[in-house]
Protein backbone atom coordinates (compact mmCIF):
# COMPACT_ATOMS: atom_id res chain seq x y z
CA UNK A 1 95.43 94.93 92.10
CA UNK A 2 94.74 97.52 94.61
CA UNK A 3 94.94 101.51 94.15
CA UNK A 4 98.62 101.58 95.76
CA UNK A 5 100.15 98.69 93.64
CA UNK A 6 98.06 100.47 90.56
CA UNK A 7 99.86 103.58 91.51
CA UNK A 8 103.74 101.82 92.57
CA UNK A 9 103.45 99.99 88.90
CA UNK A 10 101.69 102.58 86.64
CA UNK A 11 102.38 106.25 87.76
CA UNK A 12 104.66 106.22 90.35
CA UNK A 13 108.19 106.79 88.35
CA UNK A 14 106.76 109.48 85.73
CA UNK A 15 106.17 111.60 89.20
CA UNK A 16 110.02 111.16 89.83
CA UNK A 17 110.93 114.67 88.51
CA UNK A 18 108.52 116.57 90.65
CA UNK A 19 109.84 116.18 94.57
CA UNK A 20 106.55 117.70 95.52
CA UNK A 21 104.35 114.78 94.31
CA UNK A 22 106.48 113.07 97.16
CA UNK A 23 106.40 109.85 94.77
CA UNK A 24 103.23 109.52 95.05
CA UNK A 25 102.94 108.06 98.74
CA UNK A 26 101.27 110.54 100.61
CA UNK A 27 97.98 112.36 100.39
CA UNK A 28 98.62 116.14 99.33
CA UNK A 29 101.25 117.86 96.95
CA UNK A 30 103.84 119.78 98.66
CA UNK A 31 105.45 122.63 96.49
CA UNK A 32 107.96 124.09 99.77
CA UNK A 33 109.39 126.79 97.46
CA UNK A 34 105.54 128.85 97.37
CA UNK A 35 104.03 127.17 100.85
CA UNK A 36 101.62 125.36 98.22
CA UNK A 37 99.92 122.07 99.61
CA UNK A 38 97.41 120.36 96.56
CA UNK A 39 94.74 117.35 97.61
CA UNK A 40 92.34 116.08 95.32
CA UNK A 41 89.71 113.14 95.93
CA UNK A 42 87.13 111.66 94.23
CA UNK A 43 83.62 110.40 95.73
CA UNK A 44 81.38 108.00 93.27
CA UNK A 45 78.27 106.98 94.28
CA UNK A 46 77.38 103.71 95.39
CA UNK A 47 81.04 103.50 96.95
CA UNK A 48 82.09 105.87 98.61
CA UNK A 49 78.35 107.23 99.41
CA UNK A 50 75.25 104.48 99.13
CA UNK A 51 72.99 107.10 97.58
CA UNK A 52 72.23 110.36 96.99
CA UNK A 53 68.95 110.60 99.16
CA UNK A 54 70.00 113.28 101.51
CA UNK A 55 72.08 115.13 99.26
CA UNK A 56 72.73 118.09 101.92
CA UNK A 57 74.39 115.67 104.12
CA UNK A 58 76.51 113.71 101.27
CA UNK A 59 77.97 117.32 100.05
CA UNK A 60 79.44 118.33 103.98
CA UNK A 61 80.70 114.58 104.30
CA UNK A 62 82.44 114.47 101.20
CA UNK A 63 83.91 117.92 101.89
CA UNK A 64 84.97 117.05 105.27
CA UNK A 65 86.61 113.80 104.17
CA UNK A 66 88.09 115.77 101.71
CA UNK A 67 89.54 118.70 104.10
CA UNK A 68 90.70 116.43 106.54
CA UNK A 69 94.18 115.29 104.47
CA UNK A 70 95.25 118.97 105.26
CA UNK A 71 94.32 118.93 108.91
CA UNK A 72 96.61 115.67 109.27
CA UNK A 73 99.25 117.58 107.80
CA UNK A 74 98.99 120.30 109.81
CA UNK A 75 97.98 122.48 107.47
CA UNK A 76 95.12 124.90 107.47
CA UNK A 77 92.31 124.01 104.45
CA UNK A 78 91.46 127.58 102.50
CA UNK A 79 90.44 126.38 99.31
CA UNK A 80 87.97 124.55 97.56
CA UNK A 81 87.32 123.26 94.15
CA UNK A 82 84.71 120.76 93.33
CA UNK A 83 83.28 119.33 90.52
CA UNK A 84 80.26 117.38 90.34
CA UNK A 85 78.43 114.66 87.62
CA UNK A 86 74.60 114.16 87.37
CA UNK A 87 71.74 114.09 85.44
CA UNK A 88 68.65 116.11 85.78
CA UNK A 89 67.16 112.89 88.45
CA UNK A 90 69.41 113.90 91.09
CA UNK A 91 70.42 117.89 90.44
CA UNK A 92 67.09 118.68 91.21
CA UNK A 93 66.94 122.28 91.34
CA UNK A 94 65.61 121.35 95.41
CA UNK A 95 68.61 118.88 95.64
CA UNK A 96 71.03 121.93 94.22
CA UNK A 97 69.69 124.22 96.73
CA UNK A 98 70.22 122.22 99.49
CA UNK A 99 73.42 121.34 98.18
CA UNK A 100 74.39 124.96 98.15
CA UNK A 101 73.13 125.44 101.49
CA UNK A 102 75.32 122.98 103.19
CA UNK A 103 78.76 124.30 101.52
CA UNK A 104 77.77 127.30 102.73
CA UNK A 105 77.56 126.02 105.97
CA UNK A 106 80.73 124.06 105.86
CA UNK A 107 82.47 127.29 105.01
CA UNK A 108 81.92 128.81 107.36
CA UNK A 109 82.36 126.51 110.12
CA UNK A 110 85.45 125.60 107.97
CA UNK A 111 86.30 129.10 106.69
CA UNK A 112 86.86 127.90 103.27
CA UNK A 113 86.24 129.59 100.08
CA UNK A 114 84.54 127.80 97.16
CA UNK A 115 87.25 128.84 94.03
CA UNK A 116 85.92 127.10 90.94
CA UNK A 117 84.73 123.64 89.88
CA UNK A 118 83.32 121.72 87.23
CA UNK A 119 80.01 120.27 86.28
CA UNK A 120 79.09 116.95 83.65
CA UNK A 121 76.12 114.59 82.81
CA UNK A 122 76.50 111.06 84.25
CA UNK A 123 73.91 108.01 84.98
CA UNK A 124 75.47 108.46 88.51
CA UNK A 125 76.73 110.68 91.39
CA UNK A 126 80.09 111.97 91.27
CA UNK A 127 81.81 114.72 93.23
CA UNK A 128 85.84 115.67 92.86
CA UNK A 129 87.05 117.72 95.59
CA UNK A 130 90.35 119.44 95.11
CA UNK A 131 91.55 121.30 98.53
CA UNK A 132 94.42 123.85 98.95
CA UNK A 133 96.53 125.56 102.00
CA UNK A 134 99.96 126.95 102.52
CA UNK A 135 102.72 126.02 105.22
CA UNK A 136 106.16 126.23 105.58
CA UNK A 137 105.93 122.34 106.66
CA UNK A 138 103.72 119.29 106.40
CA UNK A 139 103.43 116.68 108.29
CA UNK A 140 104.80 113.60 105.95
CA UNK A 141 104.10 109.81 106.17
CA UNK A 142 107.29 107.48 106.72
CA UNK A 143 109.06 109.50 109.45
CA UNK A 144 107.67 107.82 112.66
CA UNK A 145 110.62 106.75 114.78
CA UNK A 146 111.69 103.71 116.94
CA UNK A 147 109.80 103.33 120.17
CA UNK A 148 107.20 106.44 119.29
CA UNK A 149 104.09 106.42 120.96
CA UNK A 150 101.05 105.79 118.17
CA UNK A 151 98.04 108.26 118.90
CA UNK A 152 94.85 109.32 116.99
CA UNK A 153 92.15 112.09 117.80
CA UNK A 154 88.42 111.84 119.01
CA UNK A 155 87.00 109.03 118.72
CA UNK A 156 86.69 105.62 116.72
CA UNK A 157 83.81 103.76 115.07
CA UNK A 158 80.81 105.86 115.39
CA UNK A 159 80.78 106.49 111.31
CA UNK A 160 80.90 102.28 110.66
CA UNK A 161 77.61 101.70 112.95
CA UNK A 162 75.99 105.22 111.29
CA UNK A 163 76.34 103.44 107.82
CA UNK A 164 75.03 100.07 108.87
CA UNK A 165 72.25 101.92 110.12
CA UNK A 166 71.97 103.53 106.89
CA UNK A 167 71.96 100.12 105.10
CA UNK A 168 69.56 98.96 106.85
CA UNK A 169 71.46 96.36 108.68
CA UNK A 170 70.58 97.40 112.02
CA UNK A 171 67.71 99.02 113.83
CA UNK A 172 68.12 100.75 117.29
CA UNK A 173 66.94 103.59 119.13
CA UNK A 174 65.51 106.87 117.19
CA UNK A 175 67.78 108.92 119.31
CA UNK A 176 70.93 106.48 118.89
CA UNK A 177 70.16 106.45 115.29
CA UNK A 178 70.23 110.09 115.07
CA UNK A 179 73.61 110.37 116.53
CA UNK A 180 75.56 106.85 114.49
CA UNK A 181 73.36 108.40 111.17
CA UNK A 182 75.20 112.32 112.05
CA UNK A 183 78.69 111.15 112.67
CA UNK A 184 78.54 108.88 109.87
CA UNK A 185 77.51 112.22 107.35
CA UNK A 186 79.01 114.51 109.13
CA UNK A 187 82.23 113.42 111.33
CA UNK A 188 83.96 115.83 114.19
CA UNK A 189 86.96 116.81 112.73
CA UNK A 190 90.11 117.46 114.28
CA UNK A 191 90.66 120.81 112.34
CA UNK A 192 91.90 123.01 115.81
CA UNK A 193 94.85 120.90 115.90
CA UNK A 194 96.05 122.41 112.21
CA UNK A 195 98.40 124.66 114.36
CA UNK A 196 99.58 122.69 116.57
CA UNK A 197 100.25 118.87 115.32
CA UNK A 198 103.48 120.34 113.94
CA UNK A 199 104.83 120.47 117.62
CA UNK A 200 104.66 117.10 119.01
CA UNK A 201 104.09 114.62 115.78
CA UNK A 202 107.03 112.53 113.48
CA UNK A 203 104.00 111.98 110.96
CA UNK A 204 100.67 111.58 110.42
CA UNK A 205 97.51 110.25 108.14
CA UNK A 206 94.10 110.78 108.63
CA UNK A 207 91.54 107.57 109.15
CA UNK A 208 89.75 107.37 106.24
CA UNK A 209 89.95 103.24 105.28
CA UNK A 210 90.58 102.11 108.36
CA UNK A 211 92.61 102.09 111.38
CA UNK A 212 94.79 99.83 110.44
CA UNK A 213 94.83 99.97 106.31
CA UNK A 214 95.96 103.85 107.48
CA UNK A 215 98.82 102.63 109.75
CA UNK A 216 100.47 100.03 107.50
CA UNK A 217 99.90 103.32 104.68
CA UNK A 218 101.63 105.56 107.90
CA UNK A 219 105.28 103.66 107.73
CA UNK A 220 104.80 101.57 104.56
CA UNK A 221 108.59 102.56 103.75
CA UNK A 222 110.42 102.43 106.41
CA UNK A 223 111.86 99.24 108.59
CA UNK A 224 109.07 99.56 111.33
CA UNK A 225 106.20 97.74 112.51
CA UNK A 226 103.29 99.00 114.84
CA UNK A 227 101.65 97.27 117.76
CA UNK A 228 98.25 98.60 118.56
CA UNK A 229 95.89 97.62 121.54
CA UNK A 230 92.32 97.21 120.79
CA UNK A 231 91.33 97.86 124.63
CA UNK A 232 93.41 101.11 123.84
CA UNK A 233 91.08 102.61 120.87
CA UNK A 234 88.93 105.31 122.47
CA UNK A 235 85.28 105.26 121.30
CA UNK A 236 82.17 107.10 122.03
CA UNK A 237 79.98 106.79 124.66
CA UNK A 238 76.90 106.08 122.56
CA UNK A 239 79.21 103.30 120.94
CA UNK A 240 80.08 101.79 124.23
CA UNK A 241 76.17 101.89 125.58
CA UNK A 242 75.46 99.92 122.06
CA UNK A 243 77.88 97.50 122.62
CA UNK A 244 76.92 96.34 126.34
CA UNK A 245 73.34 96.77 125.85
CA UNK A 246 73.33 95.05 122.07
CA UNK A 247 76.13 92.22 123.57
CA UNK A 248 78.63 93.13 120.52
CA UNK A 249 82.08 93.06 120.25
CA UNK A 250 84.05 95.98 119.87
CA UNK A 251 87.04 95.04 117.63
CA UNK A 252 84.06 94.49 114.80
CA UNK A 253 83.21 98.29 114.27
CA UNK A 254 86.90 99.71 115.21
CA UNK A 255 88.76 99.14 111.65
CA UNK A 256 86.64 99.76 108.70
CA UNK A 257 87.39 103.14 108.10
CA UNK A 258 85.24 106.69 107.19
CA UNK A 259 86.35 108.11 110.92
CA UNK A 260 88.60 111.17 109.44
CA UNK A 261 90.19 111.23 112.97
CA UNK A 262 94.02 112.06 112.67
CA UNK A 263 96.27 108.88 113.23
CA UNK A 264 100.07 110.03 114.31
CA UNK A 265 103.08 109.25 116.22
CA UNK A 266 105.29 111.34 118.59
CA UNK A 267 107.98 110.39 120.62
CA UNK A 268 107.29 109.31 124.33
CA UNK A 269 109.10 112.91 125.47
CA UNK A 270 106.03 114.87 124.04
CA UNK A 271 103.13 113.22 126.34
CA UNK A 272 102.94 115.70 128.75
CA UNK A 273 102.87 118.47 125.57
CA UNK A 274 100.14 116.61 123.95
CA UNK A 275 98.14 116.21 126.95
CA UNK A 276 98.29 120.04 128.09
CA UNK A 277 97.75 120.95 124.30
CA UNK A 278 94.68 118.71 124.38
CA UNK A 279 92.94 119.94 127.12
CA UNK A 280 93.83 123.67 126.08
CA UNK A 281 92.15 122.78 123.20
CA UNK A 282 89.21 120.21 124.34
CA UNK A 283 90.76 117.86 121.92
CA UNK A 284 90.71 113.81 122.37
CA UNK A 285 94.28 112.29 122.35
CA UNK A 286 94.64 108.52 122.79
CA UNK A 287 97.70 106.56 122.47
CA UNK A 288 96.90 103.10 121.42
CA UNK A 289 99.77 101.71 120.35
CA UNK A 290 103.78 101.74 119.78
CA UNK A 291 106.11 101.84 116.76
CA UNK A 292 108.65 98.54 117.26
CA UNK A 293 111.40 97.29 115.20
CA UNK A 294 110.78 96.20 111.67
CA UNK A 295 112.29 92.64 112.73
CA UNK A 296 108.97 92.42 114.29
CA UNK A 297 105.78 91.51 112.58
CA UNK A 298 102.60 94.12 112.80
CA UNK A 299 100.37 93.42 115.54
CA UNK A 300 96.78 93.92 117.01
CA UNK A 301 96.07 92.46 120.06
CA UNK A 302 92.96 92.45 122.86
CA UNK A 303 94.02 91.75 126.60
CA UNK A 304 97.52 90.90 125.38
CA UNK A 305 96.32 87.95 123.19
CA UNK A 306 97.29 88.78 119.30
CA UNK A 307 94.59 88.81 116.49
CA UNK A 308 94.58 87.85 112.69
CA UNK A 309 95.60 91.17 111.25
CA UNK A 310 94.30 90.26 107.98
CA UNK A 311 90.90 90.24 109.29
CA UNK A 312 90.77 93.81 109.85
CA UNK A 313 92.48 95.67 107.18
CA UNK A 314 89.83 98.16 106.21
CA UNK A 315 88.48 99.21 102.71
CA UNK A 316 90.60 98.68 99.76
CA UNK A 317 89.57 100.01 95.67
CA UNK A 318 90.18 96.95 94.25
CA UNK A 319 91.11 97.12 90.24
């Protein structure tokens, strides 16, 4: 089984007394009585990271990717608790420094505070990032609404070439390496629009298994399908020059997730909102897509021709 039918058959009814656990179907706790939003995630090496060889780089990614489940809520990150399992191989006392270094850094680009933590022995990597804020409001999964216009942030696809470059599966350009290698570590987030989302979105998820895993996660409740159009998805413009120069095909490095751009819908009324916000801001908005009736099935499609969704559902924890 996969982590959500784990969850649906295991722990999702013992959460049934707590209306802040939201039955376990989105990605933060919301306690609305003290403003309290809770997320917690887990990064294990070798899965979520290949290896620990640049540990200063691991620690901002996996506190971004951590982070950005608030900033899709539209809510402001504060907090910080992380807890990390080694052995004396990888927590050098040079890896540790560096380590400490870059969540320094991340703070205060972030302006988060580091509140506590954990540490264990293990044979490999493993960091736990729990991350708090307060609103009056979050943004929830499973309230996008018939005929709403399907949007996400920046920029998709850069972090999928960075880790095949990584891997060793491609070799390019020093300088184009640099950039795929960066985005893949350390990825733009959204975090200005923390503020505003709140104004213009029905709900929202951030990208973190894929485009499209993260949309059929989006309205997995409700009687709603989604029609998205490849030619639509905004990507970089190092990502375009590699695909015309390199003769590959885009849909290939749109869908397998690690982007941590903010997927949401809004209704068609709030365009001209978004768009003013956005440039106010400097912040990429793209809509790609609608919301349709659930009578219809989910689609993809390039140049109006559809494509096996199947092929490009994303990352999955399989159990």
């Amino acid at each position: 089984m996969d982590e959500f039918e784990l969850i649906k058959k295991y722990f999702q009814r013992i959460s049934n007394n707590n209306p802040g656990a939201k039955n376990l179907n989105d990605d933060v706790f919301f306690d609305k009585k003290n403003k309290l939003i809770v997320s917690v995630d887990t990064y294990n090496e070798g899965v979520h990271f290949p290896n620990f060889k640049y540990p200063n780089l691991i620690i901002k990614k996996i506190l971004r990717s951590s982070i950005s489940d608030l900033i899709a809520k539209g809510v402001k990150p504060e907090y910080y608790f992380i807890s990390g399992s080694g052995n004396k191989k990888k927590f050098t006392k040079k890896n540790l420094k560096l380590i400490s270094r870059s969540l320094n850094q991340e703070q205060k680009k972030f302006n988060l505070k580091l509140s506590g933590g954990d540490t264990t022995n293990s044979s490999k990597v493993s960091f736990s990032v729990t991350t708090i804020g307060f609103s009056n409001n979050i943004i929830e999964r499973n309230k996008a609404r018939l005929n709403d216009d399907i949007y996400v942030t920046g920029n998709i696809g850069d972090s999928f070439l960075g880790l095949k470059i990584i891997n060793n599966k491609i070799n390019i350009s020093l300088k184009l390496k640099s950039y795929f290698v960066n985005k893949y570590y350390c990825p733009n987030l959204p975090h200005k629009i923390c503020n505003e989302i709140h104004k213009f979105a029905n709900t929202s998820i951030d990208i973190s298994d894929g485009l499209i895993s993260d949309m059929i996660k989006l309205i997995n409740n409700q009687k709603l399908s989604f029609e998205i159009d490849v030619n639509k998805i905004p990507v970089s413009k190092n990502l375009a020059f590699y695909l015309k120069k390199y003769k590959k095909i885009k849909i290939h490095y749109l869908f397998s997730g690690d982007d941590y751009q903010v997927l949401f819908t809004a209704p068609k009324k709030n365009r001209f909102l978004i768009k003013s916000i956005g440039e106010r801001m400097n912040q990429k908005f793209t809509i790609i897509g609608k919301i349709n009736n659930g009578y219809k099935k989910n689609l993809i499609k390039m140049a109006n021709k559809p494509l096996n969704l199947t092929k490009f559902k994303g990352y999955s924890h399989k159990f």
